[in-house]
Protein backbone atom coordinates (compact mmCIF):
# COMPACT_ATOMS: atom_id res chain seq x y z
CA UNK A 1 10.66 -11.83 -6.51
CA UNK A 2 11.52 -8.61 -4.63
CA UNK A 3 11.76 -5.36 -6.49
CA UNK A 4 15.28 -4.83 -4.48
CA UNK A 5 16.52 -8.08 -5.44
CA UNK A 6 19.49 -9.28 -8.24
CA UNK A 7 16.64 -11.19 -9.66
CA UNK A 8 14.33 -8.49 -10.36
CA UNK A 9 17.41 -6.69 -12.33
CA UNK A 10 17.82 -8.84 -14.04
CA UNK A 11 13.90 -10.00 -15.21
CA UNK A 12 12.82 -6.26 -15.94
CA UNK A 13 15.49 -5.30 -18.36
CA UNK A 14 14.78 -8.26 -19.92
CA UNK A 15 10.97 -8.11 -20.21
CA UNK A 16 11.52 -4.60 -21.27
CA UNK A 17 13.34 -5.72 -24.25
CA UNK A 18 11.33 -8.49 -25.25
CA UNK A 19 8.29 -6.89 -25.08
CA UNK A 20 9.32 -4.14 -27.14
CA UNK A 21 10.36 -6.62 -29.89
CA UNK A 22 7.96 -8.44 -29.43
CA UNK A 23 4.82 -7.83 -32.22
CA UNK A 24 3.18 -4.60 -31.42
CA UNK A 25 -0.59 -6.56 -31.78
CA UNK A 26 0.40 -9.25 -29.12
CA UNK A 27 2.46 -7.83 -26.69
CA UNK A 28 0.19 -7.45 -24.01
CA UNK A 29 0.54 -11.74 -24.09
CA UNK A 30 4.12 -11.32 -23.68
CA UNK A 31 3.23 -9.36 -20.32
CA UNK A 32 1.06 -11.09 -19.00
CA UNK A 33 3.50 -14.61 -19.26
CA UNK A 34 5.50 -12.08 -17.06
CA UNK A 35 3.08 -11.39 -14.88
CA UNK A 36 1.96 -14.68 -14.04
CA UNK A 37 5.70 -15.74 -13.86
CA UNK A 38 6.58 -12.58 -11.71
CA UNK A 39 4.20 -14.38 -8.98
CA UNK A 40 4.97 -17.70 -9.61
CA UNK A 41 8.35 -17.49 -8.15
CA UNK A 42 6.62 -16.24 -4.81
CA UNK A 43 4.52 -19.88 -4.82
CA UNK A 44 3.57 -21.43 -7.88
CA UNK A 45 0.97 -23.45 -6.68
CA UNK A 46 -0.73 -19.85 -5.20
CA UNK A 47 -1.13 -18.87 -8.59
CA UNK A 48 -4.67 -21.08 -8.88
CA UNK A 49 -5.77 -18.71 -6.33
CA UNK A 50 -5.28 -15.41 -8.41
CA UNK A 51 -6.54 -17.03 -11.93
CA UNK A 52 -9.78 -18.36 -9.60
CA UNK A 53 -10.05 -14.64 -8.97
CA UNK A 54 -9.41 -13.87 -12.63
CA UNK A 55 -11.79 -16.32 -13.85
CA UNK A 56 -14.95 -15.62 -11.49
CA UNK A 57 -15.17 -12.10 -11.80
CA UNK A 58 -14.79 -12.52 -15.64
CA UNK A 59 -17.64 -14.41 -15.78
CA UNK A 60 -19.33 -12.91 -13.35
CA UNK A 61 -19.14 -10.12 -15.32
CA UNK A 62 -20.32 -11.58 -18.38
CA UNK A 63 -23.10 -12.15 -16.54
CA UNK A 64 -24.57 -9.46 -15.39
CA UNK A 65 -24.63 -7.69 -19.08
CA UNK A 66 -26.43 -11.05 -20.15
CA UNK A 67 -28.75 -11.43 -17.88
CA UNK A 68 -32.00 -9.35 -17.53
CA UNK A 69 -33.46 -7.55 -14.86
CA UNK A 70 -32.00 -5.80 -11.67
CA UNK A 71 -32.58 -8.50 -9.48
CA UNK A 72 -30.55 -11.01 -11.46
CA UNK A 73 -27.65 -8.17 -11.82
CA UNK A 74 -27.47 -8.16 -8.33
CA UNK A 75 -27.67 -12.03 -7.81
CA UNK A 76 -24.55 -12.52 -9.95
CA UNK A 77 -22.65 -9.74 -8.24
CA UNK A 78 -23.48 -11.12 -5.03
CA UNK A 79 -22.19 -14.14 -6.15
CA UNK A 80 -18.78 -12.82 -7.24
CA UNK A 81 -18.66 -11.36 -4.24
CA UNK A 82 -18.97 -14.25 -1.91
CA UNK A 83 -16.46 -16.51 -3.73
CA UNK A 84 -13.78 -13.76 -4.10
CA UNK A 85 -14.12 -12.71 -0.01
CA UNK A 86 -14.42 -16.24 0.68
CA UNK A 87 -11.13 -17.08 -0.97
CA UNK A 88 -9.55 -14.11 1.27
CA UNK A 89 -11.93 -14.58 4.31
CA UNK A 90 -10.35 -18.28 4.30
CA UNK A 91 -6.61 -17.61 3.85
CA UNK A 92 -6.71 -14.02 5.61
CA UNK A 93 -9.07 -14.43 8.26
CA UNK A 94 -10.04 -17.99 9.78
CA UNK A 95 -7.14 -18.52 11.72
CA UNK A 96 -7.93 -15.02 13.04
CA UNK A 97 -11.90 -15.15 13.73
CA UNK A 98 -11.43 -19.19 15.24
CA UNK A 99 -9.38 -17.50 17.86
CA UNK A 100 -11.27 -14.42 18.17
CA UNK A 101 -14.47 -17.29 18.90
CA UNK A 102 -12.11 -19.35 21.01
CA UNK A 103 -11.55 -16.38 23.95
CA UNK A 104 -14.56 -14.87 23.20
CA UNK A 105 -16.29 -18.45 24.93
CA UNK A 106 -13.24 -18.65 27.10
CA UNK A 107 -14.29 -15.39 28.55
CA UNK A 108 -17.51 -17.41 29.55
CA UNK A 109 -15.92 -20.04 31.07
CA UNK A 110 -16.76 -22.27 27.90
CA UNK A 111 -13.99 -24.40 26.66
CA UNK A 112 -14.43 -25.07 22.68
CA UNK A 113 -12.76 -27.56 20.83
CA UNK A 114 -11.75 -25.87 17.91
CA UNK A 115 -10.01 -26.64 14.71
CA UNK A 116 -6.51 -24.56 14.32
CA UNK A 117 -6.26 -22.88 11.13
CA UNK A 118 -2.37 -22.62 9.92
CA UNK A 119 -2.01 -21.51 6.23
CA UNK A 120 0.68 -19.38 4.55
CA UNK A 121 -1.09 -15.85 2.93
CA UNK A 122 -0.64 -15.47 -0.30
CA UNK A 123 1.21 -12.58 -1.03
CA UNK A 124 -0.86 -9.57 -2.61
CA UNK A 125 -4.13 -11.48 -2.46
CA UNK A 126 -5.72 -8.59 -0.66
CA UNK A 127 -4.95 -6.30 -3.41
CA UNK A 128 -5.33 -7.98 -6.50
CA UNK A 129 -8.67 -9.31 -4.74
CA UNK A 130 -9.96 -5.54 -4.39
CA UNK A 131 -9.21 -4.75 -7.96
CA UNK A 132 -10.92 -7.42 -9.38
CA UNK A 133 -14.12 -6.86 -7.38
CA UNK A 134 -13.57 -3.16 -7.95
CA UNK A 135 -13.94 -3.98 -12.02
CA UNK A 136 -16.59 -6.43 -11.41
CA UNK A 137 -18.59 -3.51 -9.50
CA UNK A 138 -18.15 -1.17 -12.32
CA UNK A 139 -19.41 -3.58 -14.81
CA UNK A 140 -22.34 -4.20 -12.20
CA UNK A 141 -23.11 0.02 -12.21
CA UNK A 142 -22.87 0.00 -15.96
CA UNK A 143 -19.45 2.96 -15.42
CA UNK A 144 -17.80 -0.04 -17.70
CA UNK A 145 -18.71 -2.53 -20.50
CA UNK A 146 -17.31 -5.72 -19.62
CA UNK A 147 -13.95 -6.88 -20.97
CA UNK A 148 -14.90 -9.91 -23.60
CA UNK A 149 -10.98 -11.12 -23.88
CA UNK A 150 -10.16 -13.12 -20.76
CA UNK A 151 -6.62 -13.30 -21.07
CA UNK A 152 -6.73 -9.20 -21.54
CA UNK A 153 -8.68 -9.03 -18.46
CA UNK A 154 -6.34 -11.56 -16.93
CA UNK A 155 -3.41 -8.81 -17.35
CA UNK A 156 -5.43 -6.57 -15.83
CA UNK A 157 -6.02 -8.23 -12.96
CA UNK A 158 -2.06 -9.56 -12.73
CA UNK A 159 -0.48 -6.38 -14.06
CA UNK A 160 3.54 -7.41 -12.30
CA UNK A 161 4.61 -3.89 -11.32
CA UNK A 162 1.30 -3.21 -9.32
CA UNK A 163 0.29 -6.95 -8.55
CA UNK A 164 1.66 -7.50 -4.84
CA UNK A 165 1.26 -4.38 -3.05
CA UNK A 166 -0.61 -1.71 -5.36
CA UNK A 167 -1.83 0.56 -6.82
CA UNK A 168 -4.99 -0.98 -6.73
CA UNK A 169 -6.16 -0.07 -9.93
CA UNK A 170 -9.50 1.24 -11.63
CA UNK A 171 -10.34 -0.87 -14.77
CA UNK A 172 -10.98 2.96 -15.79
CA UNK A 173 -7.99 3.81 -15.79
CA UNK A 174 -5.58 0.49 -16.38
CA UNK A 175 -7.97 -1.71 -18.68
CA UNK A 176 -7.98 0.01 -21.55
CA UNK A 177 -4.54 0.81 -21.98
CA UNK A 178 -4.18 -2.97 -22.05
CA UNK A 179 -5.98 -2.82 -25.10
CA UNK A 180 -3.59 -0.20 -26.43
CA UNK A 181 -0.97 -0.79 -28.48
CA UNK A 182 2.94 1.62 -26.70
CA UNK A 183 5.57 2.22 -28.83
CA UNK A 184 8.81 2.63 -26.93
CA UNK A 185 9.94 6.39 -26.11
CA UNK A 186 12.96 6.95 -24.80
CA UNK A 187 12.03 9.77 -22.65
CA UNK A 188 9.03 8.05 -21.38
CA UNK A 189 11.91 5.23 -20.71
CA UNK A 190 13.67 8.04 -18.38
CA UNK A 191 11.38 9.28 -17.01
CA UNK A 192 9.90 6.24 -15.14
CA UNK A 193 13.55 5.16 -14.64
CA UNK A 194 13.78 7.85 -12.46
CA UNK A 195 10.77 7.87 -10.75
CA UNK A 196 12.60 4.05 -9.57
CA UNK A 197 14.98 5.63 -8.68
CA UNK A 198 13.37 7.48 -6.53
CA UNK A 199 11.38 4.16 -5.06
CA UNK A 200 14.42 2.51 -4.53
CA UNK A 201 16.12 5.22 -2.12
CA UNK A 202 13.24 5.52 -0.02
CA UNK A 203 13.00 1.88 0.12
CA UNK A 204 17.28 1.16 1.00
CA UNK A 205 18.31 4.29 2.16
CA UNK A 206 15.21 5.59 4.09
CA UNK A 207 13.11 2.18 4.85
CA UNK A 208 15.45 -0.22 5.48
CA UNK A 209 17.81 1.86 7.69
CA UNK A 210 15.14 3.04 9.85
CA UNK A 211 13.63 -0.50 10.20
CA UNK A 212 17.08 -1.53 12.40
CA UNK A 213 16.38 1.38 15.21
CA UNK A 214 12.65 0.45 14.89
CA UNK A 215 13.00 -3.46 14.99
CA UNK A 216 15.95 -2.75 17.76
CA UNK A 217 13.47 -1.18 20.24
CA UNK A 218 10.03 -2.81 19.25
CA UNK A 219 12.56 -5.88 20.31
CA UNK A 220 12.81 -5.53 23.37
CA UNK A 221 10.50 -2.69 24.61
CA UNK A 222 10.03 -3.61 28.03
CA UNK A 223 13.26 -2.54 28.81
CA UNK A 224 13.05 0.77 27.10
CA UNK A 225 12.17 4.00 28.64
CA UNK A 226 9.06 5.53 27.41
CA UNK A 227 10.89 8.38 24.51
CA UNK A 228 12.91 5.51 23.05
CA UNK A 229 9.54 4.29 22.02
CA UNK A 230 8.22 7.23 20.62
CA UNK A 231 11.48 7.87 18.95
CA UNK A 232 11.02 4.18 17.25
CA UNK A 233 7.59 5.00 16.51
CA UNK A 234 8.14 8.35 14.67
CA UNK A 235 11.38 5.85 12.95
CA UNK A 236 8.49 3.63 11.81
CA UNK A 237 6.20 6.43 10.71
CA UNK A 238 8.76 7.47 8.21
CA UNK A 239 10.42 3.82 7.44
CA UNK A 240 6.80 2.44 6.31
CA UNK A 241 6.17 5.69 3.87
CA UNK A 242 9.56 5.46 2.42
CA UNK A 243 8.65 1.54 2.05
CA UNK A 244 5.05 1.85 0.77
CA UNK A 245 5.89 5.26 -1.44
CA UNK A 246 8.99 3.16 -2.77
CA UNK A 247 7.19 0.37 -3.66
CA UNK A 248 4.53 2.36 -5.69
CA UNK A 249 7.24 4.17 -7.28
CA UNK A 250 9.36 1.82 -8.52
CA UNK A 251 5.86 0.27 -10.14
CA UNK A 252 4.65 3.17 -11.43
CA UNK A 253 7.54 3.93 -12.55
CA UNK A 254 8.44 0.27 -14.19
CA UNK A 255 4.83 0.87 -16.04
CA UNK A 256 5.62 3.60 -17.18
CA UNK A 257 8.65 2.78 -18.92
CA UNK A 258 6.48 0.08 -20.50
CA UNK A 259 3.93 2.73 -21.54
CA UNK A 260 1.38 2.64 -19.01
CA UNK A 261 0.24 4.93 -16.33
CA UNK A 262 -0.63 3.94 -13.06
CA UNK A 263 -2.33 6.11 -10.22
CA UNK A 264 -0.76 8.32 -7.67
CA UNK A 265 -0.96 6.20 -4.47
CA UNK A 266 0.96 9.12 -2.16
CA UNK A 267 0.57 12.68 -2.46
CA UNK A 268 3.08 14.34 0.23
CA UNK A 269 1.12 12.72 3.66
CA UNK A 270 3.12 14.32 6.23
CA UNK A 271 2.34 17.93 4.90
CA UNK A 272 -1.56 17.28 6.11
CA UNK A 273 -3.50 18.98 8.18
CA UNK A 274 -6.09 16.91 9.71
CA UNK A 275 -6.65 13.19 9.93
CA UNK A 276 -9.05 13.55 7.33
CA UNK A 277 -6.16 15.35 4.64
CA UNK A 278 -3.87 12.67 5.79
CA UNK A 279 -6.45 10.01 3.95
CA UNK A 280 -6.64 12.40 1.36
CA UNK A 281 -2.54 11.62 0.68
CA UNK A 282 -2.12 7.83 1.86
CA UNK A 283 -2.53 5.10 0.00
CA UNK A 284 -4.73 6.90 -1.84
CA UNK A 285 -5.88 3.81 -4.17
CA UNK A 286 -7.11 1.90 -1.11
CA UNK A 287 -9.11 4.85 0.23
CA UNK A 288 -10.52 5.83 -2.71
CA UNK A 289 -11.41 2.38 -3.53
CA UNK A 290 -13.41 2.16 0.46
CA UNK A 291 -14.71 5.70 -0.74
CA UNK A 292 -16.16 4.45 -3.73
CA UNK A 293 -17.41 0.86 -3.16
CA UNK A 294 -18.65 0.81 0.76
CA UNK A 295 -18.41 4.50 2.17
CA UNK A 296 -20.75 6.26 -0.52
CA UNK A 297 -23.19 3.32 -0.96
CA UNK A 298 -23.55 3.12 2.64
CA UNK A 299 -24.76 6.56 2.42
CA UNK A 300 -21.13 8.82 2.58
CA UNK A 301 -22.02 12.23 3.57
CA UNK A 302 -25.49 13.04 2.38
CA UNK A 303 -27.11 11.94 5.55
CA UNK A 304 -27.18 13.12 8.86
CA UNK A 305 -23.93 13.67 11.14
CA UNK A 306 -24.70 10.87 13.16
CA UNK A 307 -25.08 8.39 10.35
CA UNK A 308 -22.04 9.86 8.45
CA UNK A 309 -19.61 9.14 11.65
CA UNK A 310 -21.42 5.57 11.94
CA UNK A 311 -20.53 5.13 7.88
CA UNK A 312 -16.78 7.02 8.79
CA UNK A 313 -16.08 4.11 11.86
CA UNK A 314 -17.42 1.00 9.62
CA UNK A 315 -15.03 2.07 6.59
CA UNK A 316 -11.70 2.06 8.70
CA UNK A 317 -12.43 -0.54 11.08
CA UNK A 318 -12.71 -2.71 7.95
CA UNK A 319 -9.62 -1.01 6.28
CA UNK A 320 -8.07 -1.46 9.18
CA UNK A 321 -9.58 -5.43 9.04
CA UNK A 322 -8.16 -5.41 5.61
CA UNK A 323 -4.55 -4.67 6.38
CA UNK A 324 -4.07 -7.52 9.17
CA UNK A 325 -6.02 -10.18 10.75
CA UNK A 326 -5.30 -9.27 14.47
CA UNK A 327 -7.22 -6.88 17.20
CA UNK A 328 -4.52 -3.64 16.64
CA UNK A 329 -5.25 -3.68 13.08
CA UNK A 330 -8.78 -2.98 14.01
CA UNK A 331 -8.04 -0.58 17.14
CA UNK A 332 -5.73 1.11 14.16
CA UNK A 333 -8.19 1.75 11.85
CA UNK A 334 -11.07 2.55 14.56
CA UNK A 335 -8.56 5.61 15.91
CA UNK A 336 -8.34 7.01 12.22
CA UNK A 337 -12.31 6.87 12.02
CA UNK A 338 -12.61 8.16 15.50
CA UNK A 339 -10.60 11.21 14.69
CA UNK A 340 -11.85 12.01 11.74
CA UNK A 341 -15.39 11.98 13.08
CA UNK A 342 -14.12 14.19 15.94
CA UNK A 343 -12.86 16.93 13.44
CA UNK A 344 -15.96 17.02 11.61
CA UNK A 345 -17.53 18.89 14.87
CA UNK A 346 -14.63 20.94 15.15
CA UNK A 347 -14.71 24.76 13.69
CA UNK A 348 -12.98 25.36 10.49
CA UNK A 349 -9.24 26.16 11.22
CA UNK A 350 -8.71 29.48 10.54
CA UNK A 351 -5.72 30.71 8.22
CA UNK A 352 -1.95 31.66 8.36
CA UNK A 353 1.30 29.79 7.89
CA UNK A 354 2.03 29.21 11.56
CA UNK A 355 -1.65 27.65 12.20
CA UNK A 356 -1.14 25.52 8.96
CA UNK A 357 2.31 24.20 10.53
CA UNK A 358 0.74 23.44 13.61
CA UNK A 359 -1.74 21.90 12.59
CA UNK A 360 0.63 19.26 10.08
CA UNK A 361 2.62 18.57 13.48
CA UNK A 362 -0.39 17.83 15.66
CA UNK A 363 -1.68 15.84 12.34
CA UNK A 364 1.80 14.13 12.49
CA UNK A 365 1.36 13.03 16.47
CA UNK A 366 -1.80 11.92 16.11
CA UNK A 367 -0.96 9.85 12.74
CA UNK A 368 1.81 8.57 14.62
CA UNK A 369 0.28 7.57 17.61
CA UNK A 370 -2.41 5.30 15.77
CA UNK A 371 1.18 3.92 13.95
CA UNK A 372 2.25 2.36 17.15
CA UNK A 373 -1.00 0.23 16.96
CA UNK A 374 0.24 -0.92 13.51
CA UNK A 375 3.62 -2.24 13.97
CA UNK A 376 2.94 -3.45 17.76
CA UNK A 377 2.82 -7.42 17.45
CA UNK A 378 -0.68 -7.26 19.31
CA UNK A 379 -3.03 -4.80 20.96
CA UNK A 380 -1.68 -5.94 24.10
CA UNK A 381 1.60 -4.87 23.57
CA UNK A 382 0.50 -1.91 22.33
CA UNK A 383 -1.43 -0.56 25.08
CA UNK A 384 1.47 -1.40 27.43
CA UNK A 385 4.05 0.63 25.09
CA UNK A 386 1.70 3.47 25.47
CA UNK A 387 1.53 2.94 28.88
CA UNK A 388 5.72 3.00 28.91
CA UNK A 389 5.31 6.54 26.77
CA UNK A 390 2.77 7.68 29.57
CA UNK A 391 4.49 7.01 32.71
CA UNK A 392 7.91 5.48 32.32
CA UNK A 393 8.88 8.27 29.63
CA UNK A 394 12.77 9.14 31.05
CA UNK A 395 15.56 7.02 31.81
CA UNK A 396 18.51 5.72 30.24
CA UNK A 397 17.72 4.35 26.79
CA UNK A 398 18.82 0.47 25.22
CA UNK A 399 21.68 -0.38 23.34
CA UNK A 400 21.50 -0.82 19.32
CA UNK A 401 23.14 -1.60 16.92
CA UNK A 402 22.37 2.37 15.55
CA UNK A 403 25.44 4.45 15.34
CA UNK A 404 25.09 8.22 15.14
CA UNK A 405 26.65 7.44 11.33
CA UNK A 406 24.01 5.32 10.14
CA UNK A 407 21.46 7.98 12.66
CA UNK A 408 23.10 10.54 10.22
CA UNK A 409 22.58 9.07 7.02
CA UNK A 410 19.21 8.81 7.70
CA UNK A 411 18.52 11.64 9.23
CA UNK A 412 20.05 13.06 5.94
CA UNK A 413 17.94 11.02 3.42
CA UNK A 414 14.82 12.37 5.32
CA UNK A 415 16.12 16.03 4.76
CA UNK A 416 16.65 15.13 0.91
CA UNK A 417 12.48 13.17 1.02
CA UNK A 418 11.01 15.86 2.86
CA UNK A 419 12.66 18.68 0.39
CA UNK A 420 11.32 16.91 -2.55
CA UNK A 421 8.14 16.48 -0.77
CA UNK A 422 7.73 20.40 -0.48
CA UNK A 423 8.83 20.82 -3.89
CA UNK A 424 6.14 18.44 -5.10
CA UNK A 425 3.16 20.36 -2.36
CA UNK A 426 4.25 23.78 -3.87
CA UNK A 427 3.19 22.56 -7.49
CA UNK A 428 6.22 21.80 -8.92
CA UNK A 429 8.15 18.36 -9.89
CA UNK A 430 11.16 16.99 -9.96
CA UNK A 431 11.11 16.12 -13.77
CA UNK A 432 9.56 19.31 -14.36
CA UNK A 433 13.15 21.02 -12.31
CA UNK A 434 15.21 18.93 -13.71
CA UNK A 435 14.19 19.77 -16.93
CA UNK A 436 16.26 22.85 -17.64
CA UNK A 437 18.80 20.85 -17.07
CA UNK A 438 21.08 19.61 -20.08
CA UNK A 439 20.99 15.90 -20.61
CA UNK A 440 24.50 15.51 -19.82
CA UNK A 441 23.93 16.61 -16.72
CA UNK A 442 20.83 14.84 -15.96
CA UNK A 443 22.49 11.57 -16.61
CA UNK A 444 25.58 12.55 -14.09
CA UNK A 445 22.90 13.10 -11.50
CA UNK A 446 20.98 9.89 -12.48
CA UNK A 447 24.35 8.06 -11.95
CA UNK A 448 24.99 10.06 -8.56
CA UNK A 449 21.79 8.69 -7.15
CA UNK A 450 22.36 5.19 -8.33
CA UNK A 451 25.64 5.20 -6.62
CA UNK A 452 24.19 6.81 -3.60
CA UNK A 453 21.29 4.03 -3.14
CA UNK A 454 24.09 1.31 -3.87
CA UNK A 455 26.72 2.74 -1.30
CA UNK A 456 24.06 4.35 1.35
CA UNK A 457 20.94 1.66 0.81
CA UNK A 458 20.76 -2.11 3.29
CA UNK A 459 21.55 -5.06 1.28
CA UNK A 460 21.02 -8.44 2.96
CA UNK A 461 23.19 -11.74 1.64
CA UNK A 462 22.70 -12.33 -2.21
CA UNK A 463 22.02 -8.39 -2.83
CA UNK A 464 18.75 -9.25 -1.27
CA UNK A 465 17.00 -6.58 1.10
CA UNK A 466 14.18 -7.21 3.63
CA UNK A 467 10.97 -7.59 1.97
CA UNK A 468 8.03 -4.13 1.86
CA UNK A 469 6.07 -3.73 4.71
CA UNK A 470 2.81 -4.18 2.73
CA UNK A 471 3.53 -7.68 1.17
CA UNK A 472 1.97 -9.43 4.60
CA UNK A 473 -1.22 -7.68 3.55
């Protein structure tokens, strides 16, 4: 079930209402029924995979506050560990590393006989993987006490606004409000309404629109002159914000009409300066979560330079393993780590508005650039697209189906993003604006936007739009 679908209109209005009639004491059942039917009607049978995940770190869990000693802590954690990245290693990665093996002997001059691995990926398994090992790590530090009511827990874990493609939550953060009773309030209600809102036009009027110039030229880029790549490419740099930022939106924002509070998972990327600010801004649930569990146990910054860049390269190589199982998700990641290493032995920038704008367009390039690894259908094709950029850069561009009209909506839904972007980086907010506003006039703008998104946004057949970048992860 797509958040931009006629379904999904229909099922959240409707679990909204029941679960606020529902008994205060029990409605947490009522969402999690939800929850488990929310990703049911991706593939039912897939749902054995998520309540193995459920189950296992539960008990793992369990576990290691029963059982004595360090060594046996770290035996049962080890153990949740292996069957949880085992599940994903298998459905995520085998097709991937049987190949990788395959040319690797082929290379050689060895032909191998090997067993072709062909299974459909669960949607959101990466993410609702990470937060369940990220709970049963806290229980495993002692930052938690273990949750003793596994259907509780199995909300947690299966929460429907943030299940397929984040936030990846903290069980500091989302557990214990699952133990908490919410009351509706109607301006909690409007509020995350709005912040939907605001997920839904970056997802159909910002994502989707730029997808058709991106998808037009990453189509048939062999016969496009080096700019009409870049062009694409700085497209697809904004297309997959507007599509990952809407999708965390319209969750957080879906949470919090149900009374919960979810993380910040954007924070205004393309005002960074640096690589390493970038990080800082994007996806900031998944970096965070490397940060926590694998960068700083590895050692993070408290050793020397040399063994902070090694611990910098093996956290984004595997983030960049984690979003795909191909060769220019790796390069990807390895360019982010690269960079960032390279501006930790680079003098402090110094001061001043112009040098800060600078350095968020050179940021911008650079963040781009790695992009073009990330939407290229292999690392092949990449490096020959950069190799178009480099030395076929002029010439007539491809036809598309882009019209300077649809080039002009877009160009001025970015203008409206970017706006409340710098609104949001100069410490203000849009709720916070809008709230000298009288309520009459906050509901004439609420119905502006909604007919806006519904005249401006790409619907497919059925009132069904393409499906969020991050759902193949």
């Amino acid at each position: 079930m797509l958040f931009n679908s006629l379904s999904f209109l229909v099922f959240f209005p409707l679990v909204v209402l029941v679960y606020f009639l529902w008994p205060k004491r029990t409605r947490w059942v009522w969402l999690l029924v939800a929850s488990y039917y929310f990703y049911m009607c991706w593939n039912a049978r897939y749902v054995l995979l998520i309540a193995t995940s459920t189950v296992v770190t539960y008990a793992c869990a369990l576990g290691m506050e029963r059982v004595q000693g360090r060594g046996g802590r770290r035996l049962v954690m080890l153990a949740g560990l292996c069957v949880n990245l085992g599940i994903l290693g298998f459905f995520k990665y085998s097709g991937f590393f049987i190949n990788l093996l395959g040319r690797g002997f082929g290379a050689l001059g060895v032909t191998l006989s090997l067993p072709q691995v062909d299974v459909l990926l669960p949607v959101g398994i990466s993410f609702y993987t990470f937060q369940a090992l990220g709970y049963m790590l806290d229980v495993y530090r002692g930052e938690i006490r273990a949750e003793r009511n596994l259907f509780r827990y199995a909300l947690f874990v299966s929460f429907f606004p943030q299940l397929v493609a984040g936030p990846i939550e903290r069980s500091k953060n989302l557990l214990h409000q699952v133990n908490e009773a919410h009351d509706f309030d109607a301006q909690r209600a409007l509020s995350g309404l709005s912040v939907m809102l605001l997920g839904f036009f970056e997802k159909l009027v910002i994502a989707d629109r730029a997808s058709l110039y991106v998808s037009a030229v990453y189509g048939q880029w062999q016969q496009a002159p080096g700019w009409q790549i870049a062009l694409a490419t700085a497209a697809f740099a904004f297309q997959i914000y507007g599509d990952f930022s809407g999708y965390s939106h319209i969750a957080i924002g879906a949470a919090r009409v149900l009374g919960y509070d979810l993380m910040d998972n954007f924070r205004q990327p393309y005002f960074a300066t640096s690589v390493r600010d970038f990080w800082r801004r994007w996806h900031i649930s998944l970096s965070t979560w490397f940060r926590d569990y694998l960068y700083i146990p590895l050692g993070g910054s408290r050793v020397s330079p040399l063994r902070r860049a090694l611990n910098v390269m093996i956290t984004f190589t595997v983030s960049g393993l984690w979003h795909g199982a191909s060769l220019n998700y790796v390069v990807w990641g390895m360019l982010n780590g690269a960079m960032q290493v390279i501006e930790g032995f680079l003098p402090k920038p110094k001061p001043g508005a112009v040098r800060r704008l600078a350095r968020m367009l050179v940021t911008f390039v650079l963040i781009d650039l790695t992009f073009l690894f990330f939407r290229a259908s292999s690392l092949g094709t990449a490096l020959r697209m950069l190799r178009r950029i480099a030395f076929s850069f002029g010439g007539a561009g491809i036809a598309t189906d882009f019209s300077v009209w649809q080039a002009g909506v877009l160009g001025v839904a970015l203008v409206i993003l970017l706006a409340l972007d710098a609104l949001h980086e100069c410490g203000h907010t849009l709720s916070g604006a809008l709230s000298a506003v009288p309520g009459w006039a906050r509901g004439a703008l609420a119905l502006l936007a909604v007919l806006l998104i519904v005249a401006f946004g790409i619907w497919g057949p059925g009132y069904d739009a393409q499906a969020f970048i991050y759902f193949q992860f």
